[in-house]
N, C-alpha and C. Protein backbone atom coordinates (compact mmCIF):
# COMPACT_ATOMS: atom_id res chain seq x y z
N UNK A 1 97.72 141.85 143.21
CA UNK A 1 98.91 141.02 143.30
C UNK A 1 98.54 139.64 143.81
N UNK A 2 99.13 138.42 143.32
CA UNK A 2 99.04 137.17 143.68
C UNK A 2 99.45 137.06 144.84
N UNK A 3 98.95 136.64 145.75
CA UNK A 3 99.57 136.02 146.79
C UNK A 3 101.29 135.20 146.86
N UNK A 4 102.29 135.33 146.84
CA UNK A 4 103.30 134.35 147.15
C UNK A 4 103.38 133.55 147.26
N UNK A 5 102.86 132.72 148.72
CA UNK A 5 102.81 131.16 148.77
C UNK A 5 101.31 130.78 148.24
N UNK A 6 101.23 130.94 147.25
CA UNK A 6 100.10 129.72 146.24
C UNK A 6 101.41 128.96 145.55
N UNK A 7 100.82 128.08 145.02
CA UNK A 7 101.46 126.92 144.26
C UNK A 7 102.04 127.78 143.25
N UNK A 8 103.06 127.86 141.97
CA UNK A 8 103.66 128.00 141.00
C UNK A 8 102.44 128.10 140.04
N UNK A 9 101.58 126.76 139.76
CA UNK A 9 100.85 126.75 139.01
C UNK A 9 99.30 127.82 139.15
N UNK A 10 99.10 127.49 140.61
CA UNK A 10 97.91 128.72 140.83
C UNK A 10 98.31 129.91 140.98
N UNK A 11 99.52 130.42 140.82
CA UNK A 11 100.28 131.95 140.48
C UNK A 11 99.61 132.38 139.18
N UNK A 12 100.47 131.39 138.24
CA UNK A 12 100.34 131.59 136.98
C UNK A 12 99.03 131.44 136.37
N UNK A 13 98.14 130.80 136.61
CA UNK A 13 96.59 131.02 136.37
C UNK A 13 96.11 132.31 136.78
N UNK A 14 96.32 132.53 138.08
CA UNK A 14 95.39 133.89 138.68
C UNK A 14 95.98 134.85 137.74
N UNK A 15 97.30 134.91 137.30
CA UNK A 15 97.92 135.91 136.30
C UNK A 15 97.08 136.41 135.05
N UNK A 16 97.23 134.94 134.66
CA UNK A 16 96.92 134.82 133.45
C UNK A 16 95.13 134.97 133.22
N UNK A 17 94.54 134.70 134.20
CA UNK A 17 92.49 134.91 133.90
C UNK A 17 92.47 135.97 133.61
N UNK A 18 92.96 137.23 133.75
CA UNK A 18 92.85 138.64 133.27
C UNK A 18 93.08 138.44 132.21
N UNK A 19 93.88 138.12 131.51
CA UNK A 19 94.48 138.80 129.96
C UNK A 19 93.89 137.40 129.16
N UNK A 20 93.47 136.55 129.44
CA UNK A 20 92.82 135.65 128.92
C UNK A 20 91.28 136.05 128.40
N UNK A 21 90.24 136.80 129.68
CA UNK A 21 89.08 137.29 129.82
C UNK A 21 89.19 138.66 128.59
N UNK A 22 90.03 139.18 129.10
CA UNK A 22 90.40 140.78 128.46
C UNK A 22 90.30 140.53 126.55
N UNK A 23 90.67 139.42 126.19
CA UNK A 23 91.25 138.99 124.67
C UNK A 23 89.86 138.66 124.12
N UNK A 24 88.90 137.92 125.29
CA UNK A 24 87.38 137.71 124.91
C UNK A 24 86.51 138.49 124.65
N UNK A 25 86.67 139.98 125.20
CA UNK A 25 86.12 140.98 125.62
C UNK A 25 84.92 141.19 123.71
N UNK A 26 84.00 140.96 123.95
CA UNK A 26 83.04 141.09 123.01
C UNK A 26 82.92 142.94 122.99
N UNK A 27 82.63 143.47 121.06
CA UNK A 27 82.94 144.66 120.93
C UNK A 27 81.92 145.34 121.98
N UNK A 28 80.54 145.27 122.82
CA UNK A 28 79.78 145.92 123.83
C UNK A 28 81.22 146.46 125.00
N UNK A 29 81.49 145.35 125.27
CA UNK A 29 82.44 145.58 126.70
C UNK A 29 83.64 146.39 126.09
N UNK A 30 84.27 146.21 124.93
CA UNK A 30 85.35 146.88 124.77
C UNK A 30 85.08 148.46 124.30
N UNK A 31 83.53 148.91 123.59
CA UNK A 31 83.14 150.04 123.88
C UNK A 31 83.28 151.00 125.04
N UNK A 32 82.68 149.94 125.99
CA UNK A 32 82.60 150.63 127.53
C UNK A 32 84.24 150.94 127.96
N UNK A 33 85.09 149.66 127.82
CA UNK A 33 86.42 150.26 128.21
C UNK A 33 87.35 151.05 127.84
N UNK A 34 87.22 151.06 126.08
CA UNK A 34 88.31 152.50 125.87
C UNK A 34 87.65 153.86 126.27
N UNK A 35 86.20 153.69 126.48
CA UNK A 35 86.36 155.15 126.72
C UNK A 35 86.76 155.41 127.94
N UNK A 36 86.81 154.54 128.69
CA UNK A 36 87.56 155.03 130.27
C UNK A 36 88.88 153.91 130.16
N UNK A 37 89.82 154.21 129.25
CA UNK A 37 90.73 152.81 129.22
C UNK A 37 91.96 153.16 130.54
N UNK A 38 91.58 153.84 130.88
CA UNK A 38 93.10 154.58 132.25
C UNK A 38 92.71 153.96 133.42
N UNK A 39 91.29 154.46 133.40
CA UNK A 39 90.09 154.19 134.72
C UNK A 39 89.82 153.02 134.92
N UNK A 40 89.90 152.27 136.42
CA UNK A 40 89.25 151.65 136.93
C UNK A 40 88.22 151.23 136.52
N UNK A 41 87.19 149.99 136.50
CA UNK A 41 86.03 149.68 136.10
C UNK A 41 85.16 149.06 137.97
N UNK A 42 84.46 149.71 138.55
CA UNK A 42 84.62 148.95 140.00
C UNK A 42 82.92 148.60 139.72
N UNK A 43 82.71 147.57 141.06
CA UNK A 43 81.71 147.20 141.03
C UNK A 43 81.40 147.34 142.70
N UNK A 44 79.92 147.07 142.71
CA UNK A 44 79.41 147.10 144.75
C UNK A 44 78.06 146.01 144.60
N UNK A 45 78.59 145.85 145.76
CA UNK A 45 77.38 144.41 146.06
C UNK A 45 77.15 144.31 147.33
N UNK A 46 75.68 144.00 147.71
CA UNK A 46 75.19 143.74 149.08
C UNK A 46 74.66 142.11 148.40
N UNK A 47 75.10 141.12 149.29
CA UNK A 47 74.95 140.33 149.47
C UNK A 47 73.17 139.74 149.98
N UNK A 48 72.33 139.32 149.34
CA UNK A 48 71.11 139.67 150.47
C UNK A 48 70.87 138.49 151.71
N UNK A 49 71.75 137.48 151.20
CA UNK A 49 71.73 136.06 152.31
C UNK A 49 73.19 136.00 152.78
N UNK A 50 74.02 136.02 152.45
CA UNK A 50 75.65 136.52 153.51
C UNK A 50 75.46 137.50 154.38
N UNK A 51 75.06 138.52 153.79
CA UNK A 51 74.73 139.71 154.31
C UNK A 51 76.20 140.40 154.31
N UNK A 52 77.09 140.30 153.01
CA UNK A 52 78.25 140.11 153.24
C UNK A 52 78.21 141.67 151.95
N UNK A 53 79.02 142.72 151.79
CA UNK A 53 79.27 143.96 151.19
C UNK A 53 80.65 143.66 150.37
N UNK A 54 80.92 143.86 149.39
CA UNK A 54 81.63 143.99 148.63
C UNK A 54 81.85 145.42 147.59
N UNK A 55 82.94 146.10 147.59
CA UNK A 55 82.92 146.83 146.58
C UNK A 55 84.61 146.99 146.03
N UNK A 56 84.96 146.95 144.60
CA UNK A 56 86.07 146.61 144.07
C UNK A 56 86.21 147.16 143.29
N UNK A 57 88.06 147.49 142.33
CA UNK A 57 88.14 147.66 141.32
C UNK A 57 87.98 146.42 140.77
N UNK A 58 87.82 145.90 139.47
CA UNK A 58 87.54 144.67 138.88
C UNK A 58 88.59 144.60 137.93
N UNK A 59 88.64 145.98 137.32
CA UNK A 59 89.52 145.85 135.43
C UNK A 59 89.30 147.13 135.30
N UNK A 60 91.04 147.65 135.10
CA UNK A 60 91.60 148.69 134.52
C UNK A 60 91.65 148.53 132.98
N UNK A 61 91.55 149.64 132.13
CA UNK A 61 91.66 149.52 131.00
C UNK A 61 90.94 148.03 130.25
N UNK A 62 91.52 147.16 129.60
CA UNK A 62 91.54 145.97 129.06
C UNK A 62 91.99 144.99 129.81
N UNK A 63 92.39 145.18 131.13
CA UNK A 63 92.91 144.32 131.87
C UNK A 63 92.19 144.10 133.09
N UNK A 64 91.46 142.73 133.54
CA UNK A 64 90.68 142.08 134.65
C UNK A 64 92.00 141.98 135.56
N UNK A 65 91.29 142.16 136.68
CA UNK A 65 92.58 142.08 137.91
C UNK A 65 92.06 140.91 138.74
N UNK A 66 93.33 139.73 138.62
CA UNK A 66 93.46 138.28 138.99
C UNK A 66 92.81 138.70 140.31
N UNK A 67 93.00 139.13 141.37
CA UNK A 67 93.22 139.27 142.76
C UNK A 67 91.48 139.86 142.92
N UNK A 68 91.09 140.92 142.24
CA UNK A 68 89.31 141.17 142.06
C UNK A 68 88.63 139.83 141.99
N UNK A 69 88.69 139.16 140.95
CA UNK A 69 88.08 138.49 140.08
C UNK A 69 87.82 137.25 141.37
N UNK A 70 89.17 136.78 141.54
CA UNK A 70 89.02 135.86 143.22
C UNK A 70 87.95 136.47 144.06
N UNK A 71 87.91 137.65 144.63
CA UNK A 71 87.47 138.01 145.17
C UNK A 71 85.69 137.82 145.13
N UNK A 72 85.85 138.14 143.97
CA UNK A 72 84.52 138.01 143.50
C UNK A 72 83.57 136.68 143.22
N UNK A 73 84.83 135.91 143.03
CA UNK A 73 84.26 134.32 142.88
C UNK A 73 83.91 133.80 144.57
N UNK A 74 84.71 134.13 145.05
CA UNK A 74 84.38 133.82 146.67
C UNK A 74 82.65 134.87 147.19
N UNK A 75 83.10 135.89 146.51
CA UNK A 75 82.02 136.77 147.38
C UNK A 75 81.12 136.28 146.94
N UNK A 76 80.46 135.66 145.41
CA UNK A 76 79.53 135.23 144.80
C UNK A 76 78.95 133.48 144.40
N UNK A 77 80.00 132.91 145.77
CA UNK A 77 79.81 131.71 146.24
C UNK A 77 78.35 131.09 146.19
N UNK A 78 77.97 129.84 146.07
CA UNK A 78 76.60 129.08 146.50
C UNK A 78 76.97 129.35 148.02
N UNK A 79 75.62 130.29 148.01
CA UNK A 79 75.50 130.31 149.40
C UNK A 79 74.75 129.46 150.38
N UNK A 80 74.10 128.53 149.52
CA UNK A 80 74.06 126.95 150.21
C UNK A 80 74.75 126.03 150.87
N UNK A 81 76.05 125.98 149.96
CA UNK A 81 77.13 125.16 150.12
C UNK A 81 78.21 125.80 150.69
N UNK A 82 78.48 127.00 150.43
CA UNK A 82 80.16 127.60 150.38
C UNK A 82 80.47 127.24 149.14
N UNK A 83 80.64 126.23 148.48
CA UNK A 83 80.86 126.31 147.21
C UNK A 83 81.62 127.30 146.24
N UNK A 84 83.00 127.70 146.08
CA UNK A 84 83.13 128.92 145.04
C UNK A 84 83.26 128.25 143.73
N UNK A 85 82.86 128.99 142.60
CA UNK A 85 82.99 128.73 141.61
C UNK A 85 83.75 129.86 141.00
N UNK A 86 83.97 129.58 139.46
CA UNK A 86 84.57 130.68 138.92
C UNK A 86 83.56 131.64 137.71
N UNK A 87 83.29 132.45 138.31
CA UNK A 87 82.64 133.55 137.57
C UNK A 87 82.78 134.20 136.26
N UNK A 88 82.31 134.08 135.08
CA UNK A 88 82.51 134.91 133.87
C UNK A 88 82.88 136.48 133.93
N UNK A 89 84.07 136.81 133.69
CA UNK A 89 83.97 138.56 133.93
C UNK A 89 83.63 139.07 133.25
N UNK A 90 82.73 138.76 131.76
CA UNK A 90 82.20 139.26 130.98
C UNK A 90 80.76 139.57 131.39
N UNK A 91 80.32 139.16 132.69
CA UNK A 91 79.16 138.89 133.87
C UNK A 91 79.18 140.65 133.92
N UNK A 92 80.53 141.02 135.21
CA UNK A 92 80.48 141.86 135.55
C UNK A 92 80.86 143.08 134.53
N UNK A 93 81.69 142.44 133.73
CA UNK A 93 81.30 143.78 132.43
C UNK A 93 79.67 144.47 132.23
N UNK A 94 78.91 143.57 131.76
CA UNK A 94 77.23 143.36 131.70
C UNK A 94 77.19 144.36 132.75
N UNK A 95 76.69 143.78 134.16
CA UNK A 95 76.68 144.61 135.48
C UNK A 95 77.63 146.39 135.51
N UNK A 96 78.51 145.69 135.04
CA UNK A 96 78.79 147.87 134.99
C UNK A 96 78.28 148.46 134.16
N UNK A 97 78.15 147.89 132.51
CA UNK A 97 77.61 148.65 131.71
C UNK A 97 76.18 148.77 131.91
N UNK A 98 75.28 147.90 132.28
CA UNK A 98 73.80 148.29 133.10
C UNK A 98 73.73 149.81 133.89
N UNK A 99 74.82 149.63 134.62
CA UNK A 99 74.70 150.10 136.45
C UNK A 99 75.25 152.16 135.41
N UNK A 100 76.06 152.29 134.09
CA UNK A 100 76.42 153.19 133.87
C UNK A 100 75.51 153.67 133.02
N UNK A 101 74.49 152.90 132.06
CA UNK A 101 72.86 152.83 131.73
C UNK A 101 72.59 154.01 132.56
N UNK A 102 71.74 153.18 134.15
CA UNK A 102 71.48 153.74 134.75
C UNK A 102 71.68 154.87 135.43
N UNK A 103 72.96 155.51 135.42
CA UNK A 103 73.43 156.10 135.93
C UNK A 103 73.27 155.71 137.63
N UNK A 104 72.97 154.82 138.18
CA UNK A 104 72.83 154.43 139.52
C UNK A 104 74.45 154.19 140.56
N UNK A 105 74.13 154.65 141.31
CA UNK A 105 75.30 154.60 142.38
C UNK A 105 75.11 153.60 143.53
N UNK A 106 74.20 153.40 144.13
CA UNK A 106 73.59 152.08 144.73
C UNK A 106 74.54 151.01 144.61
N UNK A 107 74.73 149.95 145.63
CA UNK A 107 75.16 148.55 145.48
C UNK A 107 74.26 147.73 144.45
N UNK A 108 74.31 146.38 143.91
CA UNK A 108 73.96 145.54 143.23
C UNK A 108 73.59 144.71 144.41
N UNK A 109 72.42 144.32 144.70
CA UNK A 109 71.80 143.66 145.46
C UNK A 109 71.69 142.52 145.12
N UNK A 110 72.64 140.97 145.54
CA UNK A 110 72.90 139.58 145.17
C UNK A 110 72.15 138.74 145.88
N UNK A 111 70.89 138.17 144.82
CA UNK A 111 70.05 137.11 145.64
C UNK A 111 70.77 136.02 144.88
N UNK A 112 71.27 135.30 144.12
CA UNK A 112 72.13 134.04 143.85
C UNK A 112 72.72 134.60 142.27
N UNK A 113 74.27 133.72 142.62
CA UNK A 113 75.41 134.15 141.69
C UNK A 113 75.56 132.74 140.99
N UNK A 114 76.77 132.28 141.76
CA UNK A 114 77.40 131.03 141.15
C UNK A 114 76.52 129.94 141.97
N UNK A 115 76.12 128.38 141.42
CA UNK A 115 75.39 127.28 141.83
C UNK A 115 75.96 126.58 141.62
N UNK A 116 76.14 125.51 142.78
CA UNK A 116 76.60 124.23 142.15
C UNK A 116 75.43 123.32 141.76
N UNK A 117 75.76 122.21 141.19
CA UNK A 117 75.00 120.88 140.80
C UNK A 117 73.82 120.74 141.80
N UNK A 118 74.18 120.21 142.87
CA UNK A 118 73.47 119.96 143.83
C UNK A 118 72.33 121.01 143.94
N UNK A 119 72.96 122.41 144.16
CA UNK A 119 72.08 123.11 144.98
C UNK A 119 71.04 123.50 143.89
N UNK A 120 71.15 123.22 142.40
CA UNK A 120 70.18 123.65 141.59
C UNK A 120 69.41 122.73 141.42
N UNK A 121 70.08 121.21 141.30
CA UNK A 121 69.27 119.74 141.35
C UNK A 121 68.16 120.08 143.11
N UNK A 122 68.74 120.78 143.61
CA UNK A 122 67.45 120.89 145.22
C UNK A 122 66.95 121.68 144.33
N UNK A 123 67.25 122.83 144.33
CA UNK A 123 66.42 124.14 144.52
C UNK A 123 64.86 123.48 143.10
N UNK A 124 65.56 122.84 142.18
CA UNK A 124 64.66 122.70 141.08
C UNK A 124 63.87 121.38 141.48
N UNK A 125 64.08 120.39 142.63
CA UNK A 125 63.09 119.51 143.05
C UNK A 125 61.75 120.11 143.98
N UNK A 126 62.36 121.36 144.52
CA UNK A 126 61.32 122.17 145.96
C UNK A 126 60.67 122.58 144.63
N UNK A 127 60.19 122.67 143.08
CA UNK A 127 59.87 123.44 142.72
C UNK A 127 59.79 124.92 142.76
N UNK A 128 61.05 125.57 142.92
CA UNK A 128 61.44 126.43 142.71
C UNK A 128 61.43 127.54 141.94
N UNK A 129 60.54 128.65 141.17
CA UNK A 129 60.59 128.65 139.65
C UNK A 129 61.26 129.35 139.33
N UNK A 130 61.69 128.57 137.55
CA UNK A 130 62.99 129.51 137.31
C UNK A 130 64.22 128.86 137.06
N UNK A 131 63.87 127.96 137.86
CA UNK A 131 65.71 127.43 138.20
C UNK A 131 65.64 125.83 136.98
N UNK A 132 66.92 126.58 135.82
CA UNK A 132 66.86 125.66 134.70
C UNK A 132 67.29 124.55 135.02
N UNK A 133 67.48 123.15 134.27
CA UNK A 133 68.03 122.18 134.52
C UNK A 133 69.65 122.35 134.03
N UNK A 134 69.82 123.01 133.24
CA UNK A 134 71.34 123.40 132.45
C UNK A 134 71.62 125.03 133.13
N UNK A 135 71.29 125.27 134.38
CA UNK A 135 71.21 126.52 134.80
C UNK A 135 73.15 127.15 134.55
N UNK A 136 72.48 128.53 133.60
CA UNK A 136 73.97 128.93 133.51
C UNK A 136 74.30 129.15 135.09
N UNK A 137 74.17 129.90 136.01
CA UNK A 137 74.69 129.69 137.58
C UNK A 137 75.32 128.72 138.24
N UNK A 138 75.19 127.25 137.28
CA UNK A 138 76.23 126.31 137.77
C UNK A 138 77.59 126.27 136.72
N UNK A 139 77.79 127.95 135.90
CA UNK A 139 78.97 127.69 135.22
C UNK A 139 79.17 128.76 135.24
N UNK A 140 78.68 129.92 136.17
CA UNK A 140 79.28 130.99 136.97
C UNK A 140 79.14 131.88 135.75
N UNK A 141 77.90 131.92 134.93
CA UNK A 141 77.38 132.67 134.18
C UNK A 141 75.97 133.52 134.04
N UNK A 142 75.74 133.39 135.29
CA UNK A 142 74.31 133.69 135.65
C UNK A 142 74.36 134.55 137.08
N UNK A 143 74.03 135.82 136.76
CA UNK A 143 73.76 136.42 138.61
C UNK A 143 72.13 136.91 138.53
N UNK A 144 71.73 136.84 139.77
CA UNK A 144 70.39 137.66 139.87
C UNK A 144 70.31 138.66 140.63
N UNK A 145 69.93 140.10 140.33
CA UNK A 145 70.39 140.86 141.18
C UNK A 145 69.11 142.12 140.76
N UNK A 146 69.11 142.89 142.07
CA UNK A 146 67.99 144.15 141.90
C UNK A 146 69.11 145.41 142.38
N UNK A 147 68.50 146.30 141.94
CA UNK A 147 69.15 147.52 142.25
C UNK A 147 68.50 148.84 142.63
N UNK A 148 68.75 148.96 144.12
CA UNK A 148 68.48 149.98 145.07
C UNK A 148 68.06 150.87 143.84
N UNK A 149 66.42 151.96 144.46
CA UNK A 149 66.16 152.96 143.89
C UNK A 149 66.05 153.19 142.43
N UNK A 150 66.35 151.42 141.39
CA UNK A 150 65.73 151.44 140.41
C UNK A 150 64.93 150.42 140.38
N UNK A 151 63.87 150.73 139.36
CA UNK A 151 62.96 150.28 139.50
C UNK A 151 63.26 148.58 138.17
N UNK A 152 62.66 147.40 138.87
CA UNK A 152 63.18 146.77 138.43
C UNK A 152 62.74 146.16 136.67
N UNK A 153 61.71 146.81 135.94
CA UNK A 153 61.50 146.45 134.62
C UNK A 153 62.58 147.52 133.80
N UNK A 154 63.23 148.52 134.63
CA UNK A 154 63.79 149.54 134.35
C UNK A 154 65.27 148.98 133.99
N UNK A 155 65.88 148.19 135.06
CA UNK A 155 66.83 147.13 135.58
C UNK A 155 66.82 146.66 134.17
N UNK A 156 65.54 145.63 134.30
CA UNK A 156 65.35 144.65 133.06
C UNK A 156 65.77 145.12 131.68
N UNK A 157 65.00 146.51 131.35
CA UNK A 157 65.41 146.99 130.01
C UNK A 157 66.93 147.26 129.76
N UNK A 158 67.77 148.07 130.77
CA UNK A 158 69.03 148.29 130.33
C UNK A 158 69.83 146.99 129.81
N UNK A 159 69.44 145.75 130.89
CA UNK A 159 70.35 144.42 130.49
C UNK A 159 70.04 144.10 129.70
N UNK A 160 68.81 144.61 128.52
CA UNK A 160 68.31 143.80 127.68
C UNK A 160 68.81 144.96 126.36
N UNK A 161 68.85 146.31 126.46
CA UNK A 161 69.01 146.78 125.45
C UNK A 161 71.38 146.78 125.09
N UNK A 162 72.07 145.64 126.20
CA UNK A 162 73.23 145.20 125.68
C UNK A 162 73.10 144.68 124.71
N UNK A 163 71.97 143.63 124.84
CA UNK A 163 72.20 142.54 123.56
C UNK A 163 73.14 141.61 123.64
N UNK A 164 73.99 141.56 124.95
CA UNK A 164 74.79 140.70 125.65
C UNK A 164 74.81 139.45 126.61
N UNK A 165 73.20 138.86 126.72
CA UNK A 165 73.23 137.61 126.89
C UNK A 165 71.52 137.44 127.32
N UNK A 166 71.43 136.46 128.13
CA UNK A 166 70.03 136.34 128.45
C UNK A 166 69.45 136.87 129.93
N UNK A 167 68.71 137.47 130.25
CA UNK A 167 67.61 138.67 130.41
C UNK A 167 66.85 138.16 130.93
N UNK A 168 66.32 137.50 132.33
CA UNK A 168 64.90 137.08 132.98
C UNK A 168 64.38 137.98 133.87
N UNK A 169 63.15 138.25 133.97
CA UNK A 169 62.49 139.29 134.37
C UNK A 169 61.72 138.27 135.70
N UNK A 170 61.77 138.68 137.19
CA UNK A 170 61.00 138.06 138.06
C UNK A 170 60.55 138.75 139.17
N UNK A 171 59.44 140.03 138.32
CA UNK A 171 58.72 140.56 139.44
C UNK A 171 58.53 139.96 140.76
N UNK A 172 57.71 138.99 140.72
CA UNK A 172 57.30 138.67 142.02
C UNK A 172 58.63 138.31 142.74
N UNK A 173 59.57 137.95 142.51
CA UNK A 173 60.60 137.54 143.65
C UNK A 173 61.44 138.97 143.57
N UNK A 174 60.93 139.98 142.75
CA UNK A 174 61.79 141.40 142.85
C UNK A 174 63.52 141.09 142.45
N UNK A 175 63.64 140.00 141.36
CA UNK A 175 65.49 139.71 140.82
C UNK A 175 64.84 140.51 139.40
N UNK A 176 65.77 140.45 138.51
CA UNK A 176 66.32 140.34 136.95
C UNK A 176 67.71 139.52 137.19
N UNK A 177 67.73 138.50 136.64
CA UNK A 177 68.55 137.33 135.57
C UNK A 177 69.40 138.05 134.38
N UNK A 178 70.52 137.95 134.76
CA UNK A 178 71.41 138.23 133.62
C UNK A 178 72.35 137.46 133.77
N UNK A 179 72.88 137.28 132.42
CA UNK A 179 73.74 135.87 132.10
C UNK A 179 74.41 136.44 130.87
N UNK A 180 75.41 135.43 130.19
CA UNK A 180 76.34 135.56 129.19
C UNK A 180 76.21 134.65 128.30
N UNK A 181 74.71 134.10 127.99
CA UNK A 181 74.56 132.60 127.46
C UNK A 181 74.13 133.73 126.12
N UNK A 182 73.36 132.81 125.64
CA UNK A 182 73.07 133.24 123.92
C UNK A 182 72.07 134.30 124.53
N UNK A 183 71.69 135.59 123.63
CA UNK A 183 70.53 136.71 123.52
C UNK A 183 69.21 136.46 123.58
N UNK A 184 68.64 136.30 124.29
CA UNK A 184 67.11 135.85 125.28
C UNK A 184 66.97 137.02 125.94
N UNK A 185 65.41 136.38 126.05
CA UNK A 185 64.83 136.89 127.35
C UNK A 185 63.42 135.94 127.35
N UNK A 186 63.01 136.34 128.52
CA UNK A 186 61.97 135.93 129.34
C UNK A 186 61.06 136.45 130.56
């Protein structure tokens, strides 16, 4: 449920990002949802620099829930800045259908989500590697994340056998890169 006192206009947005997202829903994600179209779709996250836990319903049936989705844009903030951005839920579609791959029960372990300008213009001057100049993460299309008790080329393969966006593999820093940009990997 929306909050009450928001503005008229930020009512009607938070309303409306569900059934907007839901209409986008590429045939991978809409596989995953009719077969549980009653059910809840939830997600869990350990934060690894907030140190902050999250776990949610996200999207019932065909329908993203305005009030999750916030949630999630805040929880998956530049944690440089505070910074929230707004997150692709076709992201966390990706992330459940991985996590049901796996059959894993574990949180999603979040080393960086959403980026702003700045913090990717730093992070990519420290030489940083990795970090693009057009980085989807500054358009809240990019998370990096490992997952408890799987192993992470394991990680890598499920996001890669969606066929649902681009796929970076970074042993040494122990992430996988998944995004909603065009079908890559690296």
């Amino acid at each position: 449920m929306t909050p009450p006192h928001l503005p008229a206009r930020r009512r009607f947005l938070a309303r409306t990002t569900g059934l907007i997202a839901a209409a986008a829903l590429p045939a991978w994600a809409r596989a995953s949802t009719s077969a549980n179209a009653a059910e809840g779709r939830a997600l869990e996250f350990f934060h690894t620099h907030t140190h902050e836990r999250l776990n949610l319903v996200y999207a019932v049936g065909d329908q993203f829930q305005p009030d999750s989705l916030g949630r999630l844009n805040r929880f998956l903030r530049d944690h440089y800045t505070g910074e929230v951005g707004s997150m692709d839920p076709l992201l966390f579609e990706q992330l459940h259908r991985v996590r049901e791959l796996l059959g894993a029960t574990m949180p999603y372990e979040v080393i960086s989500g959403y980026r702003c300008p700045e913090t990717n213009g730093r992070l990519r001057a420290k030489g940083s590697g990795g970090v693009a100049r057009k980085s989807l993460h500054m358009e809240g299309r990019a998370i990096d994340v490992r997952l408890t008790g799987v192993p992470l080329a394991e990680l890598r393969d499920a996001a890669l056998s969606l066929q649902a966006g681009g796929v970076g593999f970074y042993p040494g820093s122990q992430f996988v890169h998944i995004d909603t940009g065009r079908v890559r990997h690296w």
